[in-house]
Protein backbone atom coordinates (compact mmCIF):
# COMPACT_ATOMS: atom_id res chain seq x y z
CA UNK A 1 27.56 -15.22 19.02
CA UNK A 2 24.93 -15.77 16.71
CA UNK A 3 21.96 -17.90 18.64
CA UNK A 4 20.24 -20.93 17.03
CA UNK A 5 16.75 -20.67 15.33
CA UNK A 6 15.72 -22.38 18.18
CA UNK A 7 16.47 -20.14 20.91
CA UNK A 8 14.43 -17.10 18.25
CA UNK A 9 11.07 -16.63 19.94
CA UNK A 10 8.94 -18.00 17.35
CA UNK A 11 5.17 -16.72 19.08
CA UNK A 12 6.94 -13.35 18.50
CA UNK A 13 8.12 -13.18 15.43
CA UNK A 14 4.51 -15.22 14.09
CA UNK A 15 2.65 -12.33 15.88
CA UNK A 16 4.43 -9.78 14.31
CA UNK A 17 4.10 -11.67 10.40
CA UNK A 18 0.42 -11.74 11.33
CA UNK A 19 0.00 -7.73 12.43
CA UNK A 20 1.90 -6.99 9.39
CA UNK A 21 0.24 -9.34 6.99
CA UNK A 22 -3.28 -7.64 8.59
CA UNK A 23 -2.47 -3.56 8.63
CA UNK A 24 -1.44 -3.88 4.76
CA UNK A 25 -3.77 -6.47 3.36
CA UNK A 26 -6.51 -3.97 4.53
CA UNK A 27 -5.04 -0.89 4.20
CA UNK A 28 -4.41 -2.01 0.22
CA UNK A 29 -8.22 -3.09 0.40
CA UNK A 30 -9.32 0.15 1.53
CA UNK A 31 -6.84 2.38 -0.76
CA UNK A 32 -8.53 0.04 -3.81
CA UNK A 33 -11.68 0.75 -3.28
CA UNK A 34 -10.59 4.46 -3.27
CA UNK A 35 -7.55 4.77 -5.72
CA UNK A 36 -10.15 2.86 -8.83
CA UNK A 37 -12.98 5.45 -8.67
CA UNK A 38 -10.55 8.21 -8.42
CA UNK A 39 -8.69 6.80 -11.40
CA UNK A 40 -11.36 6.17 -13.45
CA UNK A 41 -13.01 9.51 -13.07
CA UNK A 42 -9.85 11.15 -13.74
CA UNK A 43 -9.37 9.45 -16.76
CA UNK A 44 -12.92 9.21 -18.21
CA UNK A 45 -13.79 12.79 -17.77
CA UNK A 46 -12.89 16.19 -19.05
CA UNK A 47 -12.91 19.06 -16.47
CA UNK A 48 -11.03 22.19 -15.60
CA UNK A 49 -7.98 21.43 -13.39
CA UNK A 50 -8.04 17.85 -14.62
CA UNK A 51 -4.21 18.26 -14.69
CA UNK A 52 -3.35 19.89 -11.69
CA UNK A 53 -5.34 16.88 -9.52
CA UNK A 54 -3.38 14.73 -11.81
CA UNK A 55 -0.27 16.22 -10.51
CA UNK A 56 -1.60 16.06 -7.52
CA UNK A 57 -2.01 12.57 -7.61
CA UNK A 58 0.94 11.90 -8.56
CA UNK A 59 2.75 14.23 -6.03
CA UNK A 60 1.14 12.08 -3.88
CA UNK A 61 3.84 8.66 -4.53
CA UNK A 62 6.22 10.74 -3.14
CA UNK A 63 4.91 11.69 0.20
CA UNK A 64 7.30 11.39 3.09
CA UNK A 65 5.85 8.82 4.96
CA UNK A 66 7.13 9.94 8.60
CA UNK A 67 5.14 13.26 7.59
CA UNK A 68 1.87 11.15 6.97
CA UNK A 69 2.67 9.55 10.50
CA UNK A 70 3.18 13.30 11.82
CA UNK A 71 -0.43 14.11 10.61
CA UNK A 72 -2.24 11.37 11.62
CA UNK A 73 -0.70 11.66 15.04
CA UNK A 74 -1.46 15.07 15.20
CA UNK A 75 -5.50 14.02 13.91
CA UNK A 76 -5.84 11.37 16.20
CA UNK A 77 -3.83 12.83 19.07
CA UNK A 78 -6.39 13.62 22.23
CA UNK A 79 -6.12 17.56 20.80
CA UNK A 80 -6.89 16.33 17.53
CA UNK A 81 -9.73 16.33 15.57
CA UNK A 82 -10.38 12.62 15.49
CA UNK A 83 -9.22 12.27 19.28
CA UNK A 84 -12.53 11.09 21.04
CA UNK A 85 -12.26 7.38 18.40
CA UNK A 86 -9.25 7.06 20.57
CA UNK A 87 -7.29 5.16 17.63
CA UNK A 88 -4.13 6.52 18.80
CA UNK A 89 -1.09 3.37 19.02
CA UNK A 90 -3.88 0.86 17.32
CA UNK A 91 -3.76 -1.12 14.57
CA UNK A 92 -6.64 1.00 12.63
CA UNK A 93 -3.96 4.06 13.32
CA UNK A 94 -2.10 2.15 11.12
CA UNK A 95 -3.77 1.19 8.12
CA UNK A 96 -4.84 4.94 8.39
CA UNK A 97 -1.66 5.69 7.65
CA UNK A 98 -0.93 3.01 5.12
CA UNK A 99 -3.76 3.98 3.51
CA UNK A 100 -2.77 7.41 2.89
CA UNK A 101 0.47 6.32 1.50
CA UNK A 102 -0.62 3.42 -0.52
CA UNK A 103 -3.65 5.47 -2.55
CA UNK A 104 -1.31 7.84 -4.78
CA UNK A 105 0.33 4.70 -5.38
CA UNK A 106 -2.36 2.82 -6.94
CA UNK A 107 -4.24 5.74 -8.48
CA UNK A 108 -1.57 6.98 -10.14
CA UNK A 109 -0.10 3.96 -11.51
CA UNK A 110 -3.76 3.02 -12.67
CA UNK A 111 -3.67 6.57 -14.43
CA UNK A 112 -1.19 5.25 -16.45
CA UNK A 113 -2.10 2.12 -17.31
CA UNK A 114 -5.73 3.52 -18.22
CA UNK A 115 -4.00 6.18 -20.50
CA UNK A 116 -1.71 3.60 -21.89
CA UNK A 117 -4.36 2.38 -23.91
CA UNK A 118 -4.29 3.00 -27.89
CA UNK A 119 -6.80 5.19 -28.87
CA UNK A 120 -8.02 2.29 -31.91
CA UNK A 121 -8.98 0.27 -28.91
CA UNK A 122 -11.56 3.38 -28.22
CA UNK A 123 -12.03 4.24 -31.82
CA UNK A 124 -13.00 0.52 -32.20
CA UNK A 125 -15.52 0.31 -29.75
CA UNK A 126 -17.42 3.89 -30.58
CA UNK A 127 -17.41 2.16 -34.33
CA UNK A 128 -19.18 -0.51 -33.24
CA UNK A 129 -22.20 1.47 -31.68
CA UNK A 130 -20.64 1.09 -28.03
CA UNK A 131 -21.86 4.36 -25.62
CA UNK A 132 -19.39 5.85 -23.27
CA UNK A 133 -20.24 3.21 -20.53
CA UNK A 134 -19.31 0.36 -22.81
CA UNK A 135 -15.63 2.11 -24.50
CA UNK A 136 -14.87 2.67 -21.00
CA UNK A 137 -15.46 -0.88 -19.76
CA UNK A 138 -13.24 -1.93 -22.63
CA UNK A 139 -10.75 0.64 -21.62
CA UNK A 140 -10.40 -0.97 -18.22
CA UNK A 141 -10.58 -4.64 -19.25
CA UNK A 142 -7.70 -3.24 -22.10
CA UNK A 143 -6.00 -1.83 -18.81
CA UNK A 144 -6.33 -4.56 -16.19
CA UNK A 145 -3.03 -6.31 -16.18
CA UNK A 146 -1.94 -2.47 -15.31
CA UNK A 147 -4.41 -2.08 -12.48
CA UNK A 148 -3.28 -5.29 -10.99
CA UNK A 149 0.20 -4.19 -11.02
CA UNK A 150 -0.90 -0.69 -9.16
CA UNK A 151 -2.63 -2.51 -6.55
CA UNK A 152 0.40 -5.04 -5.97
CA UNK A 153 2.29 -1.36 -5.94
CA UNK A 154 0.88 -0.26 -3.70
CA UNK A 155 0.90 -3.56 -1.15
CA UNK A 156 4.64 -3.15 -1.82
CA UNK A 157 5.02 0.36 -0.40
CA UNK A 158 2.68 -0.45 2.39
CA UNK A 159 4.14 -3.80 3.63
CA UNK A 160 7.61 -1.82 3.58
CA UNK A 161 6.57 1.51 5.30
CA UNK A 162 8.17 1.91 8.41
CA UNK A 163 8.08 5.61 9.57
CA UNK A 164 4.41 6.51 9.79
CA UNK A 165 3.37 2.77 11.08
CA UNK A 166 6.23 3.35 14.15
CA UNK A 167 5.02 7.38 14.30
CA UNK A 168 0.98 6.05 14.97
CA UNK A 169 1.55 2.74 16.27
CA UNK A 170 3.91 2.77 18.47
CA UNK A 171 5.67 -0.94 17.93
CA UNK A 172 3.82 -2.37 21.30
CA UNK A 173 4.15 -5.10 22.17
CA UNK A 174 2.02 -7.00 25.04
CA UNK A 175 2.74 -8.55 28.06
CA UNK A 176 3.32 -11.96 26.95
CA UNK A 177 5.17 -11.13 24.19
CA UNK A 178 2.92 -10.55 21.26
CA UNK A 179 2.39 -7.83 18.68
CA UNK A 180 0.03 -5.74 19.07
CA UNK A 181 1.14 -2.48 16.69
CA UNK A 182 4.76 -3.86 16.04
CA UNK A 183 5.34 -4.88 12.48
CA UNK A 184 8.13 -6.10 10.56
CA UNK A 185 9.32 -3.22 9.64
CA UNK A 186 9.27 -1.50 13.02
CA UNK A 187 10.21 -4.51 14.78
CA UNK A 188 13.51 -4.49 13.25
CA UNK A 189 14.27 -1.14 13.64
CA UNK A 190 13.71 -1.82 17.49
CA UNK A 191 15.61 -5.34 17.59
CA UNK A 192 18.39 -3.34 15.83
CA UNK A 193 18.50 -0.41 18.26
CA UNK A 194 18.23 -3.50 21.02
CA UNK A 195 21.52 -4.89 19.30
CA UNK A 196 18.80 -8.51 18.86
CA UNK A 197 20.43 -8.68 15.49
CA UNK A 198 19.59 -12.21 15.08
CA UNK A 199 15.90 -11.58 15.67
CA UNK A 200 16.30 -8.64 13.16
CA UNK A 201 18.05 -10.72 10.65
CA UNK A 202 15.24 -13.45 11.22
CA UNK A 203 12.29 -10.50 10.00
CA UNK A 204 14.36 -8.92 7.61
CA UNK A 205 14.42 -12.21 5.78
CA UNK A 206 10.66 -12.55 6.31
CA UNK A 207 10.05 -9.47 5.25
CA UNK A 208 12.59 -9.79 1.76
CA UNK A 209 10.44 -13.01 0.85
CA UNK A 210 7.51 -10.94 0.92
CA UNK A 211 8.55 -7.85 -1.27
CA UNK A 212 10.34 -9.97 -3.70
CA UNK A 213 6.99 -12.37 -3.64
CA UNK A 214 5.06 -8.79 -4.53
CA UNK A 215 7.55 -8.04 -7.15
CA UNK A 216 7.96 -11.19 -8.62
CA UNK A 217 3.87 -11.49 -9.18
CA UNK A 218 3.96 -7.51 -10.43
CA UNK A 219 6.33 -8.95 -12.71
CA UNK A 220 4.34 -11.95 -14.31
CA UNK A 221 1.03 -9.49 -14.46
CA UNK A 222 3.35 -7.54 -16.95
CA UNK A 223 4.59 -9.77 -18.71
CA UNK A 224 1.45 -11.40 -19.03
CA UNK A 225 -0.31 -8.31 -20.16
CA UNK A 226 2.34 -8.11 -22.86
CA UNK A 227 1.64 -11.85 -23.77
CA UNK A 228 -1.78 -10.87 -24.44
CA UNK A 229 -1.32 -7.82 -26.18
């Protein structure tokens, strides 16, 4: 028999939004600040084996993710090479791991949306005395409605992941019944195995609202970019 929302425990499931809400946001931070340089100095430049790290890159979207959890277990493990930081079951293990996922993600969707760009747009500002600094700064304000939707990409496949975040993290949960590494994702998994189904119903739906609130906004950016264009 299906229990009432009341009889859900609420500190539980609010602990687990938060831990989830936290390893993503800043895992999607961090990937930023590293997918955009990457991007642009992919696109902007001209060197040998420009196409295999392109390749590379976008290799990289497909990554099994209970691999990446494999590896940084394996990194962070005591044996490891990163085993004295003792990061092992934490919530930085995770957004490690999000991180590593999420980065091909958004570089190689802002790889796209750089290159989507019509070469007048370039032509136009070389004609009008512009150096390479200034046609690239109108490349990426010509692109940004595409970099927006990489990042918002990429916050989608880390606020989904559930393999690598269970792999590192553990899905702990304290003593009085807060997260500490469980996240939706993993949490479900768990209250499923349980047979809690009501409790996993009660995230799934949490974390639906969330993806489709990440789609839905990927989906205005585009359409708004068209508007503009």
């Amino acid at each position: 028999m299906l229990e009432s929302l009341a009889d859900l425990n609420w500190r539980y499931l609010v602990s687990i939004i938060v831990v989830s809400l936290q390893v993503s946001t800043t895992a999607v931070l961090v990937s930023t600040l590293l997918s955009l340089p990457i991007a642009f100095g992919v696109s902007f430049n001209r060197f040998p084996g420009r196409g295999l790290v392109t390749s590379v890159i976008n290799t990289g979207m497909g990554f099994p993710s209970v691999v990446v959890g494999l590896l940084v277990l394996l990194m962070l493990s005591n044996s490891g090479p990163l085993g004295s930081l003792d990061l092992l079951f934490t919530v930085e293990a995770m957004v490690i791991s999000q991180v590593i996922l999420a980065t091909p993600v958004i570089t190689s969707v802002t790889l796209s949306a750089l290159s989507g760009v019509e070469q007048s747009v370039k032509d136009a500002a070389y004609a009008s005395g512009g150096t390479r600094v200034d046609v690239a700064l109108v490349v990426i304000k010509e692109a940004r409605y595409g970099i927006i939707t990489a990042i918002l990409a990429g916050y989608g496949r880390a606020i989904s992941e559930v393999g690598s975040v269970l792999i590192v993290g553990g899905n702990i949960v304290l003593s009085d019944g807060t997260s500490l590494t469980s996240t939706l994702t993993t949490a479900i998994t768990v209250e499923a195995r349980r047979g809690r189904y009501e409790t996993g119903i009660a995230l799934g739906i949490v974390l639906l609202v969330l993806v489709l609130g990440v789609n839905a906004l990927g989906a205005w950016v585009r359409d708004r970019g068209r508007w503009d264009a």
